[in-house]
PDB file of N, CA and C in Angstrom:
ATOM      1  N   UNK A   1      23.333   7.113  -7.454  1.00  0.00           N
ATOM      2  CA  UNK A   1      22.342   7.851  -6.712  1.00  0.00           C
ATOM      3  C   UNK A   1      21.672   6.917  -5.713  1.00  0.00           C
ATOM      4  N   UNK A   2      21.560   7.095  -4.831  1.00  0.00           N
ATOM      5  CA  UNK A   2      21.015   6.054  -3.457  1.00  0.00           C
ATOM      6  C   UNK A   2      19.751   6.546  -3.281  1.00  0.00           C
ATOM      7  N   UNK A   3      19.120   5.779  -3.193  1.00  0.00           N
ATOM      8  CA  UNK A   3      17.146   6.166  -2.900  1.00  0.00           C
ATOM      9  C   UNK A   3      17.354   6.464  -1.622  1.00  0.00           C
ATOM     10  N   UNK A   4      15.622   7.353  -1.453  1.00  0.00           N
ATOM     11  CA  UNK A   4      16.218   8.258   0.197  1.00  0.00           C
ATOM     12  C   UNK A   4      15.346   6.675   0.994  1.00  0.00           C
ATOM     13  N   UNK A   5      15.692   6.882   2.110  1.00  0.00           N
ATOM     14  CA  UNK A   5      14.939   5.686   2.798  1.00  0.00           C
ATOM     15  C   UNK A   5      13.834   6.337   3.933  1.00  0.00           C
ATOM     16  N   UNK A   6      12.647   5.725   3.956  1.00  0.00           N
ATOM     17  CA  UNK A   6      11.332   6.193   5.019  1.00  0.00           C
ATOM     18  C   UNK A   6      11.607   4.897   5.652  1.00  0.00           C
ATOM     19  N   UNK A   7      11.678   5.527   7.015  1.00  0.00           N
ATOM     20  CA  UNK A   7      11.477   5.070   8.273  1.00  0.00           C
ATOM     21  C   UNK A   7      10.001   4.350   8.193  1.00  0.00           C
ATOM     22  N   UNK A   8       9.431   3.068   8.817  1.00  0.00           N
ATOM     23  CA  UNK A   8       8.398   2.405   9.001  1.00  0.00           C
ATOM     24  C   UNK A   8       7.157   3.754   9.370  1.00  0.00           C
ATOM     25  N   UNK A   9       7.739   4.116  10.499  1.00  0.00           N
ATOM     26  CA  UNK A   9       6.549   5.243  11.429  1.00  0.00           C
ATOM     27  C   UNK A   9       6.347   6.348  10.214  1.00  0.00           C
ATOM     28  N   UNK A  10       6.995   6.604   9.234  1.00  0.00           N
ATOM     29  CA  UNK A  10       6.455   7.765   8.891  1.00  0.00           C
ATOM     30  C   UNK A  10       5.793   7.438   7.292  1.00  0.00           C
ATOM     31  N   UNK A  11       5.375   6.099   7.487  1.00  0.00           N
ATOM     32  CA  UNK A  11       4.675   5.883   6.338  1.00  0.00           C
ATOM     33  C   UNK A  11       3.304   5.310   6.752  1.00  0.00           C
ATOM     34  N   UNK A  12       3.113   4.885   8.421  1.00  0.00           N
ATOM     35  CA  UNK A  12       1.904   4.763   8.663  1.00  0.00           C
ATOM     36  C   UNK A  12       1.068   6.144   8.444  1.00  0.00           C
ATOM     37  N   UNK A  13      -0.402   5.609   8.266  1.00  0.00           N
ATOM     38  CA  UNK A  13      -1.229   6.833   8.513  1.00  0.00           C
ATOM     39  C   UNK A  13      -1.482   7.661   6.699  1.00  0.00           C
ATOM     40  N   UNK A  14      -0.397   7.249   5.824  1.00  0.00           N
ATOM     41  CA  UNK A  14      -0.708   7.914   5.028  1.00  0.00           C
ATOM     42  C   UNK A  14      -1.526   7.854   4.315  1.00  0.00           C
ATOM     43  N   UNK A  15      -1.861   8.571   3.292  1.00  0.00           N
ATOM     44  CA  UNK A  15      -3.161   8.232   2.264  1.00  0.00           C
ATOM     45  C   UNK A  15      -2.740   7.204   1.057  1.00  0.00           C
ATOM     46  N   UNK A  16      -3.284   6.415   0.669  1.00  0.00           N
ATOM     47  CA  UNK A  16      -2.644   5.185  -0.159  1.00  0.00           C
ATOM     48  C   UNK A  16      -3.725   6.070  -1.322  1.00  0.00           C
ATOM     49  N   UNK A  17      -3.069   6.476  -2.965  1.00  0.00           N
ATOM     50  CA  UNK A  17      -4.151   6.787  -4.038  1.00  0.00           C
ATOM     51  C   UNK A  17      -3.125   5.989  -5.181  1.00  0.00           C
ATOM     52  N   UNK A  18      -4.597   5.738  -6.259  1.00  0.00           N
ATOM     53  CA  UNK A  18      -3.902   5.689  -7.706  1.00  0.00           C
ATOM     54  C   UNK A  18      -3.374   6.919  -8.310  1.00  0.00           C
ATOM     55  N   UNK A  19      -2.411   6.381  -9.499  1.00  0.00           N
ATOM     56  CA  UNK A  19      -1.922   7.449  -9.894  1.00  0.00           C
ATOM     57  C   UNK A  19      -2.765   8.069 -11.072  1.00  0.00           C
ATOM     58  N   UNK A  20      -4.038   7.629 -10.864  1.00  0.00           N
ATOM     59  CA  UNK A  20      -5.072   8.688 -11.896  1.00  0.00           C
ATOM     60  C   UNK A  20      -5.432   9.421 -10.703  1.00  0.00           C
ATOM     61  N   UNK A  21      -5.151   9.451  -9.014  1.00  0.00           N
ATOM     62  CA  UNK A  21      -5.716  10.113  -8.132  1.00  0.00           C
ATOM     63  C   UNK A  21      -7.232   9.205  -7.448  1.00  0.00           C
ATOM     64  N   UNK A  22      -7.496   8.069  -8.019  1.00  0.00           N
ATOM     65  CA  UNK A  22      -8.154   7.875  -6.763  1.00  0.00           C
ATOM     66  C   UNK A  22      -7.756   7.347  -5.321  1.00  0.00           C
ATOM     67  N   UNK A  23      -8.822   7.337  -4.613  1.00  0.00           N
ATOM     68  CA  UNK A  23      -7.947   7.037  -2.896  1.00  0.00           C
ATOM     69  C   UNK A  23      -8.831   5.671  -2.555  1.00  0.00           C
ATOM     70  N   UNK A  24      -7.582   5.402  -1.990  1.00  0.00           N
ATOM     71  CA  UNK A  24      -8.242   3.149  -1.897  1.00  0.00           C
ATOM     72  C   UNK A  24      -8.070   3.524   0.044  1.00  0.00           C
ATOM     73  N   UNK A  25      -7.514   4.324   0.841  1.00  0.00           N
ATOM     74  CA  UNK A  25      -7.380   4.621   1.817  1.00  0.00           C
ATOM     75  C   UNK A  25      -5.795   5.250   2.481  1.00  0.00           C
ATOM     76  N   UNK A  26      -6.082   4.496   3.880  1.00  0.00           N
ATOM     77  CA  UNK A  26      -4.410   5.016   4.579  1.00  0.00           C
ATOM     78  C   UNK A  26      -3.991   3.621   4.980  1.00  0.00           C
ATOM     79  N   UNK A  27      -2.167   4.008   4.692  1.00  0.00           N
ATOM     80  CA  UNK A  27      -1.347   3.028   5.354  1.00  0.00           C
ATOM     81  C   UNK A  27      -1.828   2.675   7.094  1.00  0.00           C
ATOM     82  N   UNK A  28      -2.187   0.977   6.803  1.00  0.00           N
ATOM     83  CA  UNK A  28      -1.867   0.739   8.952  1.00  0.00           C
ATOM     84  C   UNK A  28      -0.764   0.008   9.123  1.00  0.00           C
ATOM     85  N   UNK A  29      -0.529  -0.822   8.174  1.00  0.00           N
ATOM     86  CA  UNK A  29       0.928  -0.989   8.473  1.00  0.00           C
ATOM     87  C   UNK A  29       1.482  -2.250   7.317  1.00  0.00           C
ATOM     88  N   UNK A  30       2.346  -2.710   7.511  1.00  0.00           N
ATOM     89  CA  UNK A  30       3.410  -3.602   6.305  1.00  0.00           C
ATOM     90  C   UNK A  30       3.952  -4.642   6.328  1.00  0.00           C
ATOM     91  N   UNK A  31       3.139  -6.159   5.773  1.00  0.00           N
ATOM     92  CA  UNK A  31       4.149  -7.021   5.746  1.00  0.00           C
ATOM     93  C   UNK A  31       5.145  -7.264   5.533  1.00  0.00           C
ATOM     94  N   UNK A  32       6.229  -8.052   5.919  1.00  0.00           N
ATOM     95  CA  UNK A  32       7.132  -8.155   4.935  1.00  0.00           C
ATOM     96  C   UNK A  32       8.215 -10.044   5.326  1.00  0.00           C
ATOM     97  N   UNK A  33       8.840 -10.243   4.736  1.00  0.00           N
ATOM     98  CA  UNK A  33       9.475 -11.703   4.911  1.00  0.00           C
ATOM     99  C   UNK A  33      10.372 -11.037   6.109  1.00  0.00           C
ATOM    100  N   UNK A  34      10.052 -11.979   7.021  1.00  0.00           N
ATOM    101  CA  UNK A  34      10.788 -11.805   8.324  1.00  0.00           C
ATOM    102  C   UNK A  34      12.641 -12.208   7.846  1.00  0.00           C
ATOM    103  N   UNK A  35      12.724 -13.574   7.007  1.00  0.00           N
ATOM    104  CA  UNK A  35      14.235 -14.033   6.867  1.00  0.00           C
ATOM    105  C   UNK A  35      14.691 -12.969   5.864  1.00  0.00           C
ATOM    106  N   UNK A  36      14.297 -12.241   4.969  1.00  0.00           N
ATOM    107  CA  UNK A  36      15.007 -11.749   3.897  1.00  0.00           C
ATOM    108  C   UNK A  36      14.752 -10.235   4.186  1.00  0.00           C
ATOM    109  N   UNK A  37      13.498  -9.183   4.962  1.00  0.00           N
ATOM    110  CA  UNK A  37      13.350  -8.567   4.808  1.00  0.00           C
ATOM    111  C   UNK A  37      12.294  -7.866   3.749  1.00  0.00           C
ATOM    112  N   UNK A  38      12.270  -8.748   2.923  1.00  0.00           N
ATOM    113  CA  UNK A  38      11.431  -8.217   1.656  1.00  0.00           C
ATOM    114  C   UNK A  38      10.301  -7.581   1.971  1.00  0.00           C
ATOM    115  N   UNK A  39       9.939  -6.216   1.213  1.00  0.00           N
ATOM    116  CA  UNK A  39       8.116  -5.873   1.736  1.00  0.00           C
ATOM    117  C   UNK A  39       7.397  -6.924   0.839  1.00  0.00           C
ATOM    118  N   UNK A  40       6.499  -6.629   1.398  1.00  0.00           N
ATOM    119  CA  UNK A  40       5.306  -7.822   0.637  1.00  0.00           C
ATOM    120  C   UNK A  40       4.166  -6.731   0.285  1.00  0.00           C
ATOM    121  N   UNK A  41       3.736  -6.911   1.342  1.00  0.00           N
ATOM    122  CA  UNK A  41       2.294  -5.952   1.249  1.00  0.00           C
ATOM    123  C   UNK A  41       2.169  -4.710   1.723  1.00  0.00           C
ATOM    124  N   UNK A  42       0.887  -4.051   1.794  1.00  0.00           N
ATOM    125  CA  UNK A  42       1.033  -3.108   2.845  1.00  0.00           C
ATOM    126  C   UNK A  42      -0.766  -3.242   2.803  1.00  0.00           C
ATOM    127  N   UNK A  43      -0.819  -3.079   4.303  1.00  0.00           N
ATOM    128  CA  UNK A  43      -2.244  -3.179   5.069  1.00  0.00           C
ATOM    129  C   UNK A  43      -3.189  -1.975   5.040  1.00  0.00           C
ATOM    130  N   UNK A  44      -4.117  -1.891   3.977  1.00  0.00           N
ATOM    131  CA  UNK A  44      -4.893  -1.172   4.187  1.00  0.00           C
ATOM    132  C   UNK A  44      -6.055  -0.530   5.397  1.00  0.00           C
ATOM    133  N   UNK A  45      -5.937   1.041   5.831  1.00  0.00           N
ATOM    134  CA  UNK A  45      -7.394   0.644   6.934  1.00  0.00           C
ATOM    135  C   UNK A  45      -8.028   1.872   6.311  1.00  0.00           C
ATOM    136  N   UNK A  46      -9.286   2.097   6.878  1.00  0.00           N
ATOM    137  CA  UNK A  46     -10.169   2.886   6.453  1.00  0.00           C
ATOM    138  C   UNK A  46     -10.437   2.940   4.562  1.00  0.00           C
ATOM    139  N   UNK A  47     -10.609   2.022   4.439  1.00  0.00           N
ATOM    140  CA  UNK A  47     -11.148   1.168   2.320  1.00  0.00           C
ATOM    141  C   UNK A  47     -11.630   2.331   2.298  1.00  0.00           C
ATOM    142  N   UNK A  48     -11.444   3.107   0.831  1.00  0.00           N
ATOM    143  CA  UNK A  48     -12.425   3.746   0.548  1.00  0.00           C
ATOM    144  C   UNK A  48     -13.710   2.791  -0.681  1.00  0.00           C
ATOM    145  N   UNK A  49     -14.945   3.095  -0.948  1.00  0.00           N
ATOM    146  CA  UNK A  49     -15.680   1.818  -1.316  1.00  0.00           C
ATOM    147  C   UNK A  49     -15.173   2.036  -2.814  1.00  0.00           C
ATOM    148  N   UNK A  50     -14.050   2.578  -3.771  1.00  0.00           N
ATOM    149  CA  UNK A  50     -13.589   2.610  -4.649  1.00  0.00           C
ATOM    150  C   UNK A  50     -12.744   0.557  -4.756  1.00  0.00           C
ATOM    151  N   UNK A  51     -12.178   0.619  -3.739  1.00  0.00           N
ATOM    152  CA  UNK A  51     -11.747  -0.758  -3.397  1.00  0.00           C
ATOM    153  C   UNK A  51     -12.506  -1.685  -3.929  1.00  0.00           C
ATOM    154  N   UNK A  52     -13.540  -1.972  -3.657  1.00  0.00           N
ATOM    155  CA  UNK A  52     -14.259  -2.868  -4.186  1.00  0.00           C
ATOM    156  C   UNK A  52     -14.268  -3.153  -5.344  1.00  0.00           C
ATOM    157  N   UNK A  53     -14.026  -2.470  -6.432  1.00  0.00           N
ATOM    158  CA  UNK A  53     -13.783  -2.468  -8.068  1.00  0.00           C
ATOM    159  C   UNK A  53     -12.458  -3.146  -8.231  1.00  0.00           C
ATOM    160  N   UNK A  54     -11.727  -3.317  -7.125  1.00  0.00           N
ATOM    161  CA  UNK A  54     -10.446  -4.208  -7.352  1.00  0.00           C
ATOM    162  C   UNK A  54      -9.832  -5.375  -7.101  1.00  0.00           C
ATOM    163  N   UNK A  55      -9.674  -6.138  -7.315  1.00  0.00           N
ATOM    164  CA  UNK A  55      -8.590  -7.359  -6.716  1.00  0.00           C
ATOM    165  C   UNK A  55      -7.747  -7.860  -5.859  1.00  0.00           C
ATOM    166  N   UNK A  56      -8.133  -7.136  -4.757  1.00  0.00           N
ATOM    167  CA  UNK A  56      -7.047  -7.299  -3.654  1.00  0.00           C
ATOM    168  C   UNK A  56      -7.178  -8.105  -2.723  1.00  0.00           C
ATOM    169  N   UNK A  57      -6.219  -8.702  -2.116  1.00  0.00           N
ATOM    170  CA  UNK A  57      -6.110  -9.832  -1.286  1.00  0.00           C
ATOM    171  C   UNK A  57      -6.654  -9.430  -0.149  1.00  0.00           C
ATOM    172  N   UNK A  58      -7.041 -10.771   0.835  1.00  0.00           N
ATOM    173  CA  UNK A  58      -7.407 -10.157   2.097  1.00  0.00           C
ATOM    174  C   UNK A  58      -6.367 -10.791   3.148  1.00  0.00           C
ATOM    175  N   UNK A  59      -6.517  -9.942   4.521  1.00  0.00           N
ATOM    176  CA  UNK A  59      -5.635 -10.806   5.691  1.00  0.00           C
ATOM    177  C   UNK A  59      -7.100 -11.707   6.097  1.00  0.00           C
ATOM    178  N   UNK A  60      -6.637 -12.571   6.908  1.00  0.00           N
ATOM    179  CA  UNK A  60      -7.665 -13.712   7.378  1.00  0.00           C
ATOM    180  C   UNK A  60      -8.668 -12.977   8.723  1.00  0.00           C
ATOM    181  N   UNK A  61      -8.374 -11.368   8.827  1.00  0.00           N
ATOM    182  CA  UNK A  61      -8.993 -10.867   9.451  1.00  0.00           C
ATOM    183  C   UNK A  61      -9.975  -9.774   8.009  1.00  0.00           C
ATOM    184  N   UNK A  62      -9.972 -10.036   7.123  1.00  0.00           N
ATOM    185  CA  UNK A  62     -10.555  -9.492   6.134  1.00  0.00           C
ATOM    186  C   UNK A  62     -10.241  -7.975   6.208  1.00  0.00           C
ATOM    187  N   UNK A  63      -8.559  -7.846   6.164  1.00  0.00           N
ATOM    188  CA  UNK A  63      -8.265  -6.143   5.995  1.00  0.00           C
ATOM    189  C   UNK A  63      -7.844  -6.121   4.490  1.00  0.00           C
ATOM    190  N   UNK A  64      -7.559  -5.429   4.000  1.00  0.00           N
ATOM    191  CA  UNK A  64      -7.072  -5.196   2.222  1.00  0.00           C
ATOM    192  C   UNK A  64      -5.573  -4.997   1.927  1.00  0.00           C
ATOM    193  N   UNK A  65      -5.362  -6.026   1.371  1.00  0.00           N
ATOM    194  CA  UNK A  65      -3.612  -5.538   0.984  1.00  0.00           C
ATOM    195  C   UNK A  65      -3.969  -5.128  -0.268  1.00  0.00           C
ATOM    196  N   UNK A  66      -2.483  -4.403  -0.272  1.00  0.00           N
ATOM    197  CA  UNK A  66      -1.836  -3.921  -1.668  1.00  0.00           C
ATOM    198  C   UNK A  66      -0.223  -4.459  -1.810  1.00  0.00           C
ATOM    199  N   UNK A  67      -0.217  -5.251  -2.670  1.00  0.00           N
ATOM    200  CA  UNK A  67       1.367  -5.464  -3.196  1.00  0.00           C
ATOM    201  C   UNK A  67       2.132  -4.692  -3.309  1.00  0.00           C
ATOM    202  N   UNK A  68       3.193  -4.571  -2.314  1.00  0.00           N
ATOM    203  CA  UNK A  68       4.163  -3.705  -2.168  1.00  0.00           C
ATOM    204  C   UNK A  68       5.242  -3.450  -3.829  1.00  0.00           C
ATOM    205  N   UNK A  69       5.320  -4.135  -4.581  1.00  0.00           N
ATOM    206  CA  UNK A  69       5.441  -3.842  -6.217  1.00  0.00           C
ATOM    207  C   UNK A  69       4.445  -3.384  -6.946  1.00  0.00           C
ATOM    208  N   UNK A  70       3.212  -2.839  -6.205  1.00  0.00           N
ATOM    209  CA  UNK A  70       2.247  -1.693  -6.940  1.00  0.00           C
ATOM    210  C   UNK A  70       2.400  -0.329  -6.950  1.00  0.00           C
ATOM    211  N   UNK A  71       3.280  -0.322  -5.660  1.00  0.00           N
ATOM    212  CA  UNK A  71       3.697   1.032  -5.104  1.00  0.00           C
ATOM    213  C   UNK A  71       4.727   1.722  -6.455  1.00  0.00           C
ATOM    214  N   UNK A  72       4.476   2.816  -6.766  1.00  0.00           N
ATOM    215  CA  UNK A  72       5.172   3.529  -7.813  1.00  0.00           C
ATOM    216  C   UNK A  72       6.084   5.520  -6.711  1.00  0.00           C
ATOM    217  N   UNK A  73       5.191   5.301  -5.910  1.00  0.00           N
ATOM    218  CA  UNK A  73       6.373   6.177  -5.178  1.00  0.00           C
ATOM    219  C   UNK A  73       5.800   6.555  -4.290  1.00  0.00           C
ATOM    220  N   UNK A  74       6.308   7.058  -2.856  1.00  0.00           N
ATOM    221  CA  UNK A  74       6.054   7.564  -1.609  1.00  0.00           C
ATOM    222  C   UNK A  74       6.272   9.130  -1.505  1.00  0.00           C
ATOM    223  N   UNK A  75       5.935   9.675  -1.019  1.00  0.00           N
ATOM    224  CA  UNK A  75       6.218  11.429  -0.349  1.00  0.00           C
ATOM    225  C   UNK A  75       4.575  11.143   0.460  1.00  0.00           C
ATOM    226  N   UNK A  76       4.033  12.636  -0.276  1.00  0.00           N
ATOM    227  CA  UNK A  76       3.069  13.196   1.075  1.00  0.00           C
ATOM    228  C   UNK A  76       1.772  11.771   0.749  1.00  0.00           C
ATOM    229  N   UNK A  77       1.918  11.076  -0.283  1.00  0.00           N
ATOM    230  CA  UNK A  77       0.575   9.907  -0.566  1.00  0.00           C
ATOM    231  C   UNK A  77       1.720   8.667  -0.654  1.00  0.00           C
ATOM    232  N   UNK A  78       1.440   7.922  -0.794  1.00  0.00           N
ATOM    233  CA  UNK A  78       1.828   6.373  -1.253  1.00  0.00           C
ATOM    234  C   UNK A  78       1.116   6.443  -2.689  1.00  0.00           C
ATOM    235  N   UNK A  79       1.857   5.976  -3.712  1.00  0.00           N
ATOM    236  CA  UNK A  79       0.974   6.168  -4.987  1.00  0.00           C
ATOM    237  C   UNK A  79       1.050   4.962  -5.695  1.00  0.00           C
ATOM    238  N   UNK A  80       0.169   4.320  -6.322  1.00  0.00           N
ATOM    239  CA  UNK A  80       0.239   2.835  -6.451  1.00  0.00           C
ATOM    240  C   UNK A  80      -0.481   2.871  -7.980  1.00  0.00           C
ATOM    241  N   UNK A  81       0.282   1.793  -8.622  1.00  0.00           N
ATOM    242  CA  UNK A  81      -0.416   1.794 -10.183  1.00  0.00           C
ATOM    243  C   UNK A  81      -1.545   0.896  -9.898  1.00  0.00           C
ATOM    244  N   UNK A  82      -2.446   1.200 -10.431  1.00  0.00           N
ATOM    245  CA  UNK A  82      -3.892   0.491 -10.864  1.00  0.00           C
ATOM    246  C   UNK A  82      -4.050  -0.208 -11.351  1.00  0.00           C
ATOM    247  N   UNK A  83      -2.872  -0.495 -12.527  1.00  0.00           N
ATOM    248  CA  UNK A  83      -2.695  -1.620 -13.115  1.00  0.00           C
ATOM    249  C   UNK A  83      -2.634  -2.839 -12.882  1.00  0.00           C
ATOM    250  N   UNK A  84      -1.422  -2.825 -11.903  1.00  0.00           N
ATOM    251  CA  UNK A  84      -0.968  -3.579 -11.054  1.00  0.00           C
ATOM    252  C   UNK A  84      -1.822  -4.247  -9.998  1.00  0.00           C
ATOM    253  N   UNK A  85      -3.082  -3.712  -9.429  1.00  0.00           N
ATOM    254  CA  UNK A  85      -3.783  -4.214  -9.104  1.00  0.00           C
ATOM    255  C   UNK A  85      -5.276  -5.006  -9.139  1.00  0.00           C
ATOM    256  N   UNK A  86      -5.374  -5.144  -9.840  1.00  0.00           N
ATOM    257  CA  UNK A  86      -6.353  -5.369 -11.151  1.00  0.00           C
ATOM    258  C   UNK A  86      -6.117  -6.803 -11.314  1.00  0.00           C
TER     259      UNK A  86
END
């Protein structure tokens, strides 16, 4: 079975939540290793102040990542374990 693949553009903008349903914000966009490809992160914008209760890294412009191995699945949200970020 082959995973479906999302295009970069259609994962900006989305709503980033835990999977108990809270919302940490929307995708602005996605690190990743330029030589290998790998995602790394993904760039939070618009924090909701739920964020603050968590552990997340900052860019040196003080935006919020989330570890792209928090992510537990994509469609109409990005859904990310809580665990994992913590």
């Amino acid at each position: 079975m082959q995973a479906s693949k999302n295009p970069f553009s259609s994962l900006l903008g989305k709503m980033i939540v835990t999977k108990e349903g809270k919302r940490l914000g929307f995708v602005r966009d996605i690190l990743f290793e330029t030589k290998s490809g790998e995602l790394i992160n993904v760039v939070v914008k618009d924090s909701t102040p739920y964020t603050k209760n968590l552990n997340l890294e900052r860019t040196n412009t003080s935006e919020l990542l989330i570890p792209y191995s928090a992510i537990i699945a994509i469609g109409d949200f990005v859904i990310v374990s809580e665990e994992d970020l913590i």
